[in-house]
Protein backbone atom coordinates (compact mmCIF):
# COMPACT_ATOMS: atom_id res chain seq x y z
CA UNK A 1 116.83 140.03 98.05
CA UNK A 2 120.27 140.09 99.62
CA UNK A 3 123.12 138.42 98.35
CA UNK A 4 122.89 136.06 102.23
CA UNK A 5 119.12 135.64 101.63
CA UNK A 6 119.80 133.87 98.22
CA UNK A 7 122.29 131.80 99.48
CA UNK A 8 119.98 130.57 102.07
CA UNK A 9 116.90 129.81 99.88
CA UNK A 10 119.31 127.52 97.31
CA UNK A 11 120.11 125.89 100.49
CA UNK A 12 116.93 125.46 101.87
CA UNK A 13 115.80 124.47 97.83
CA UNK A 14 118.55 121.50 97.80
CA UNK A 15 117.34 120.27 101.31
CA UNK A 16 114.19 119.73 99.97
CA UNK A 17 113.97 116.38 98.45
CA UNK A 18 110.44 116.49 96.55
CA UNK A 19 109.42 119.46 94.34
CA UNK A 20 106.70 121.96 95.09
CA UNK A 21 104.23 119.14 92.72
CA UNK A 22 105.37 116.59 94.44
CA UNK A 23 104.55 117.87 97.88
CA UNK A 24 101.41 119.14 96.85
CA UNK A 25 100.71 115.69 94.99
CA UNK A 26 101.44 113.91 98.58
CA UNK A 27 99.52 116.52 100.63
CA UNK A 28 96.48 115.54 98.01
CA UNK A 29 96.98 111.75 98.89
CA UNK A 30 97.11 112.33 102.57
CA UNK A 31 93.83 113.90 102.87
CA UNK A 32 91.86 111.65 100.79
CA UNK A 33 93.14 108.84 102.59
CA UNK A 34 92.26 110.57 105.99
CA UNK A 35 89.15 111.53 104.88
CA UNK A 36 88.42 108.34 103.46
CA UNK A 37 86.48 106.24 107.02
CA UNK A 38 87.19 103.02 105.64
CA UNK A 39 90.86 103.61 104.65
CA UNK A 40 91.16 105.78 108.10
CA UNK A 41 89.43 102.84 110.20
CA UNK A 42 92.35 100.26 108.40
CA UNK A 43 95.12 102.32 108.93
CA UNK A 44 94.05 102.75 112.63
CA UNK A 45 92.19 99.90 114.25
CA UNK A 46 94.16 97.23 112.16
CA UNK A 47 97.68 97.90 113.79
CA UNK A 48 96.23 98.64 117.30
CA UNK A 49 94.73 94.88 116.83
CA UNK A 50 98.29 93.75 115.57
CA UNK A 51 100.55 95.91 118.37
CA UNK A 52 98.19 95.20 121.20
CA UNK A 53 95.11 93.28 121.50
CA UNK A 54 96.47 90.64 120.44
CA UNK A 55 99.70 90.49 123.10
CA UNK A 56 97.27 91.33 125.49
CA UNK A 57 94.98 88.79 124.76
CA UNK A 58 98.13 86.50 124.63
CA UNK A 59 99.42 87.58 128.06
CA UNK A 60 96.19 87.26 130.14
CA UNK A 61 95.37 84.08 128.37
CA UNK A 62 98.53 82.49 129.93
CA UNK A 63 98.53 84.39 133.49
CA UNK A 64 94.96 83.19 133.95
CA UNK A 65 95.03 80.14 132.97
CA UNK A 66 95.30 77.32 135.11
CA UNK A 67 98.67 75.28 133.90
CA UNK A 68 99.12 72.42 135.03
CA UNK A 69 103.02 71.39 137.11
CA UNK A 70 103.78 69.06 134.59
CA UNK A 71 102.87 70.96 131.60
CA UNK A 72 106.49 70.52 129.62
CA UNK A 73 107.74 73.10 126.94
CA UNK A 74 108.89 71.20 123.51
CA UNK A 75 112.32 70.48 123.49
CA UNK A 76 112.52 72.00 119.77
CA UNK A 77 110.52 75.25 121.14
CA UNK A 78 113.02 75.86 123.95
CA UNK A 79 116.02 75.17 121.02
CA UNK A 80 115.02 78.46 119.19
CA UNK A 81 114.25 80.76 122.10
CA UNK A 82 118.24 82.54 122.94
CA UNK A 83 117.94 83.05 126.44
CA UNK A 84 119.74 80.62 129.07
CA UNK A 85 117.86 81.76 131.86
CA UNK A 86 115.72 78.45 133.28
CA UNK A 87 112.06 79.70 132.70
CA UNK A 88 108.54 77.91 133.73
CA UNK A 89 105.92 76.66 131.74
CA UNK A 90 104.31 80.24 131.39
CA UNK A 91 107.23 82.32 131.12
CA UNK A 92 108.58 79.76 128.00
CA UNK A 93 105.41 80.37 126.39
CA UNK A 94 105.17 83.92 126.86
CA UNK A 95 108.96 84.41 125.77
CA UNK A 96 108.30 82.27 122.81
CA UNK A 97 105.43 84.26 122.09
CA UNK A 98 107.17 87.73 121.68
CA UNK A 99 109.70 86.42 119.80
CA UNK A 100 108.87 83.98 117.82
CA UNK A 101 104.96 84.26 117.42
CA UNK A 102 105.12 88.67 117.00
CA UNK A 103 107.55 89.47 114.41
CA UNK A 104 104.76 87.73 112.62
CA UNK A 105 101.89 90.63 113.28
CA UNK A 106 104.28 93.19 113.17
CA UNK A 107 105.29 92.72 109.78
CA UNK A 108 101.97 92.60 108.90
CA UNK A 109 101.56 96.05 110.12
CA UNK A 110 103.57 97.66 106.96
CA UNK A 111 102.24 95.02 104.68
CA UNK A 112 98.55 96.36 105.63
CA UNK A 113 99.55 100.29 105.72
CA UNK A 114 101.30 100.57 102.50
CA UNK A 115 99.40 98.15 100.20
CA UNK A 116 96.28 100.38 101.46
CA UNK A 117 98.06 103.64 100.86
CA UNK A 118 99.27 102.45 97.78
CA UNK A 119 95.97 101.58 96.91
CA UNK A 120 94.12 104.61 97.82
CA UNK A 121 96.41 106.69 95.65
CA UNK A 122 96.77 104.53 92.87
CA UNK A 123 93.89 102.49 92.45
CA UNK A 124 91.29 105.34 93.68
CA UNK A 125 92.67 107.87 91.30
CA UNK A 126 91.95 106.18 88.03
CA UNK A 127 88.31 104.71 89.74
CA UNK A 128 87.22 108.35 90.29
CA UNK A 129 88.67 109.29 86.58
CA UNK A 130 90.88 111.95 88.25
CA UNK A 131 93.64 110.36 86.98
CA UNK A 132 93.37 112.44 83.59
CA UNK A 133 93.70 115.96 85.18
CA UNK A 134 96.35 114.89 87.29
CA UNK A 135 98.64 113.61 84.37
CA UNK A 136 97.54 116.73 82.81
CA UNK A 137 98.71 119.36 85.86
CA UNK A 138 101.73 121.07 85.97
CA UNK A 139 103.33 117.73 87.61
CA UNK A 140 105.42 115.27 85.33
CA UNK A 141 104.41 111.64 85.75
CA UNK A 142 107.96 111.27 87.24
CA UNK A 143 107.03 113.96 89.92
CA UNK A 144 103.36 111.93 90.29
CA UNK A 145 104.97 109.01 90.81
CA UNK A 146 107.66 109.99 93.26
CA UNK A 147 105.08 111.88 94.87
CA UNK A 148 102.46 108.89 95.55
CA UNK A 149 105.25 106.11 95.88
CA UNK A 150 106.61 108.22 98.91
CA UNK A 151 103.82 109.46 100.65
CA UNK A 152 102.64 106.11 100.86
CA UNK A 153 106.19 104.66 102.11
CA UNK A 154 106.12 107.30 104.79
CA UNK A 155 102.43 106.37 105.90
CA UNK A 156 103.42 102.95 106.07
CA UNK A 157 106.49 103.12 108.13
CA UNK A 158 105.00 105.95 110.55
CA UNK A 159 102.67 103.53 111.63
CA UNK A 160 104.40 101.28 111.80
CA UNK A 161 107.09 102.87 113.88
CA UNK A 162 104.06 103.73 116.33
CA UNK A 163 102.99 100.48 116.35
CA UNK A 164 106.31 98.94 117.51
CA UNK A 165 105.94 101.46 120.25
CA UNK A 166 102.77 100.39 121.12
CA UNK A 167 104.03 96.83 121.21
CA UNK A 168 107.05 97.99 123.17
CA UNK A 169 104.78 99.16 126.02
CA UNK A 170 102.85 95.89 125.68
CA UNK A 171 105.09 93.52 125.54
CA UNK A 172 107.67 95.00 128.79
CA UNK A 173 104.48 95.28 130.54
CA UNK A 174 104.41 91.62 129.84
CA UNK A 175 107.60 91.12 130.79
CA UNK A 176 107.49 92.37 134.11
CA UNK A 177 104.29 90.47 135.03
CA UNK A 178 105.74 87.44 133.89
CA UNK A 179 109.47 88.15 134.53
CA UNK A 180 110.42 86.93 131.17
CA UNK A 181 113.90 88.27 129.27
CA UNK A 182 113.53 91.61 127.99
CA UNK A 183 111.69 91.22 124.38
CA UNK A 184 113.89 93.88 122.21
CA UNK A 185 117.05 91.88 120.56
CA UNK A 186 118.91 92.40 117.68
CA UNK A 187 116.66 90.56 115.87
CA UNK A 188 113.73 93.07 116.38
CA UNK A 189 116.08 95.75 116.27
CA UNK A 190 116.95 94.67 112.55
CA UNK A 191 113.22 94.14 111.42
CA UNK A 192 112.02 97.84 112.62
CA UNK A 193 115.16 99.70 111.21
CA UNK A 194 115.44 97.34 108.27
CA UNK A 195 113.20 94.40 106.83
CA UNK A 196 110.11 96.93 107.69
CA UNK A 197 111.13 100.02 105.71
CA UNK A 198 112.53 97.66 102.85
CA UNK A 199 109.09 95.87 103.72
CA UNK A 200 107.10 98.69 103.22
CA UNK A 201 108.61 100.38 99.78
CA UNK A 202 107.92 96.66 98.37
CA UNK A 203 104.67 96.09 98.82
CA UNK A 204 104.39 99.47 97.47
CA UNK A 205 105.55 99.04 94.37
CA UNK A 206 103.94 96.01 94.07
CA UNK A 207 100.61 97.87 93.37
CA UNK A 208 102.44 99.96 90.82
CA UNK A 209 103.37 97.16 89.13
CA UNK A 210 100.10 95.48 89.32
CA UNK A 211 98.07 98.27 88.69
CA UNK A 212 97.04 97.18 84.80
CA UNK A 213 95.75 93.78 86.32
CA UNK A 214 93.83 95.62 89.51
CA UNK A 215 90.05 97.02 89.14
CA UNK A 216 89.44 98.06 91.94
CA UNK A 217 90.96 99.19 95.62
CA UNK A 218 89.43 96.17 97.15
CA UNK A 219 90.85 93.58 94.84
CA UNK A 220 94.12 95.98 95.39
CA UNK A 221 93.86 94.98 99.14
CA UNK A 222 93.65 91.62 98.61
CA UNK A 223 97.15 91.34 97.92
CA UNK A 224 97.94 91.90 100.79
CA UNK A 225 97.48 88.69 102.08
CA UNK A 226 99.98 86.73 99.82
CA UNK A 227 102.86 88.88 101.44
CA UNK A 228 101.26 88.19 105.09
CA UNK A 229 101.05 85.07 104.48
CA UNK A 230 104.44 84.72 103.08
CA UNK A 231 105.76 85.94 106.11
CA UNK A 232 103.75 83.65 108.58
CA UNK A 233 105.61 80.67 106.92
CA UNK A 234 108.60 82.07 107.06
CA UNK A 235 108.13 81.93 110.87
CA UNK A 236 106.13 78.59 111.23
CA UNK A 237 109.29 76.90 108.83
CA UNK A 238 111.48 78.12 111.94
CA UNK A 239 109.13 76.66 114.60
CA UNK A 240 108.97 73.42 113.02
CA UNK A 241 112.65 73.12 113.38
CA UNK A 242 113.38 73.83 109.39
CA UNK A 243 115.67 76.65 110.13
CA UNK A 244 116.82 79.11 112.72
CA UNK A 245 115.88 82.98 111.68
CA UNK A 246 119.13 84.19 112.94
CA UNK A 247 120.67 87.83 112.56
CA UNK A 248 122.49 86.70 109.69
CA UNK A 249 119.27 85.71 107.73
CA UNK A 250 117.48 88.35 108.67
CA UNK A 251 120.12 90.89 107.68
CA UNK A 252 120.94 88.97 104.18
CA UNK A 253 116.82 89.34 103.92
CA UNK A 254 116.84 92.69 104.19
CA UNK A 255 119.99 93.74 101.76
CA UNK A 256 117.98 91.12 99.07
CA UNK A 257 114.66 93.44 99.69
CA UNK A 258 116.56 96.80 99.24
CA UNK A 259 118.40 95.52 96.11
CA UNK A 260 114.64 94.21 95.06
CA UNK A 261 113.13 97.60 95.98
CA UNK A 262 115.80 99.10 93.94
CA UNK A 263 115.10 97.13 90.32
CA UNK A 264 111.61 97.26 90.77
CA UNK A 265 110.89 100.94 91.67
CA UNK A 266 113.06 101.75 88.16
CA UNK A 267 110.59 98.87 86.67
CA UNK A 268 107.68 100.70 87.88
CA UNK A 269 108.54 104.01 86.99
CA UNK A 270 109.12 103.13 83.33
CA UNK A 271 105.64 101.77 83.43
CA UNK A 272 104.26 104.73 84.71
CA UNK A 273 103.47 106.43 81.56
CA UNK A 274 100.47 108.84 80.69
CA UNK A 275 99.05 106.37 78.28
CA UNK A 276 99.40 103.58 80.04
CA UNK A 277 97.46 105.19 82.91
CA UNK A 278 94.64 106.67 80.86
CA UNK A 279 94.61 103.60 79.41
CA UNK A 280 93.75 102.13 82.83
CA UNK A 281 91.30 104.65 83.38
CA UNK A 282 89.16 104.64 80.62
CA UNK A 283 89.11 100.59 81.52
CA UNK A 284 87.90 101.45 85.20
CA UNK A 285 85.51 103.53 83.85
CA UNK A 286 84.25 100.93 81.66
CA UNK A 287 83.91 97.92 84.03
CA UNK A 288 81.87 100.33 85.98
CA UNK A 289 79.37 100.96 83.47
């Protein structure tokens, strides 16, 4: 090999973030997870329900419905919603909708995604007992780790990102029909590019760290509902005039999940040990029995 050729294959070596084990530990994941209908139909139909169903449900709901020219908006609704245009009945609630009511299912969208990729890789691994040979393969547990922790991040926040566009469609569709303000503020801006990437590595390592106290995928999935439901009060506190969820909040939100994901990913890593996980195994196999 030339002296060039060398030079370019340590460049293209340091470009590349995970090892040869870890990719091959992530290309593992990914088909078992695709090939898995349940985990496939989740990952799928769930957002699709979250990104668009549900708007459109929401949108022809309040275009066919037959409002009355009284109907009044709360004054405490109208207080939260940013835009000064003067809006109807239908547009208020259809403006109030997208921005107050959707952050809510979008969130949920990385919540669902990575706590059931996390899952499936985790959780599946030590039910099927193929946890053993993998701590015994030519991967470390630090490259196993790495390996499942970001392949399940990047599942989780390339749905997501196709859900928002999804949404996106949905919701300016909406906006046209209804001639409502224009949905995307900074607000949403800062909850794709921020809260729902910090979101995602979260509720990731959340299953890592819960993974002694978690039998099985389904009571893995579970979970999942404290965080959703954590977020749908953070939302209703805001309608019922507790708070305003300003930019400010929302960006002090997401530096406090980064710094979280941070302490906890080192946490779970130092759990990760080959004991400790054939430990968990030989329980799984146990229960079973």
């Amino acid at each position: 090999m030339s002296e060039k050729s060398e030079k370019k294959a340590t460049f293209a070596s340091k470009l590349n973030v995970l090892s040869s084990a870890e990719s091959k530990v992530m290309r593992n994941d990914f088909a078992h997870i695709w090939n898995s209908k349940g985990m496939r139909f989740m990952l799928i139909f769930l957002p699709i329900v979250m990104a668009a169903l549900i708007p459109v449900a929401f949108f022809l709901i309040i275009m066919l419905s037959d409002v009355n020219t009284q109907a009044t908006v709360p004054s405490t609704l109208k207080a939260l919603l940013s835009s000064s245009v003067d809006l109807d009945y239908r547009q208020t609630m259809s403006h109030a909708f997208v921005t107050l009511i959707c952050p809510i299912f979008y969130l949920s969208i990385p919540i669902i995604a990575s706590i059931a990729a996390a899952s499936s890789t985790f959780v599946t691994d030590a039910e099927n007992g193929t946890l053993e040979t993998l701590m015994l393969s030519s991967a470390s547990p630090r490259e196993i780790f790495n390996a499942k922790v970001s392949g399940s991040v990047l599942i989780s926040i390339v749905i997501s990102l196709i859900s928002f566009v999804i949404f996106s469609v949905t919701a300016s569709i909406g906006n046209v029909l209804l001639w409502t303000p224009f949905f995307f503020t900074p607000n949403w801006l800062l909850l794709v590019l921020g809260i729902m990437p910090a979101l995602s590595v979260l509720c990731v390592i959340f299953v890592t760290l819960k993974l002694t106290k978690i039998h099985s995928v389904k009571e893995s999935l579970k979970t999942m509902g404290y965080f959703i439901l954590i977020i749908a009060i953070f939302y209703i506190l805001q309608m019922a005039g507790v708070y305003v969820i300003s930019l400010q909040l929302l960006l002090a939100i997401t530096l406090l999940l980064f710094v979280a994901d941070i302490v906890l990913f080192n946490l779970a890593w130092r759990r990760f040990t080959p004991e400790e996980q054939l430990l968990k195994e030989f329980e799984l196999s146990n229960t079973k029995k």
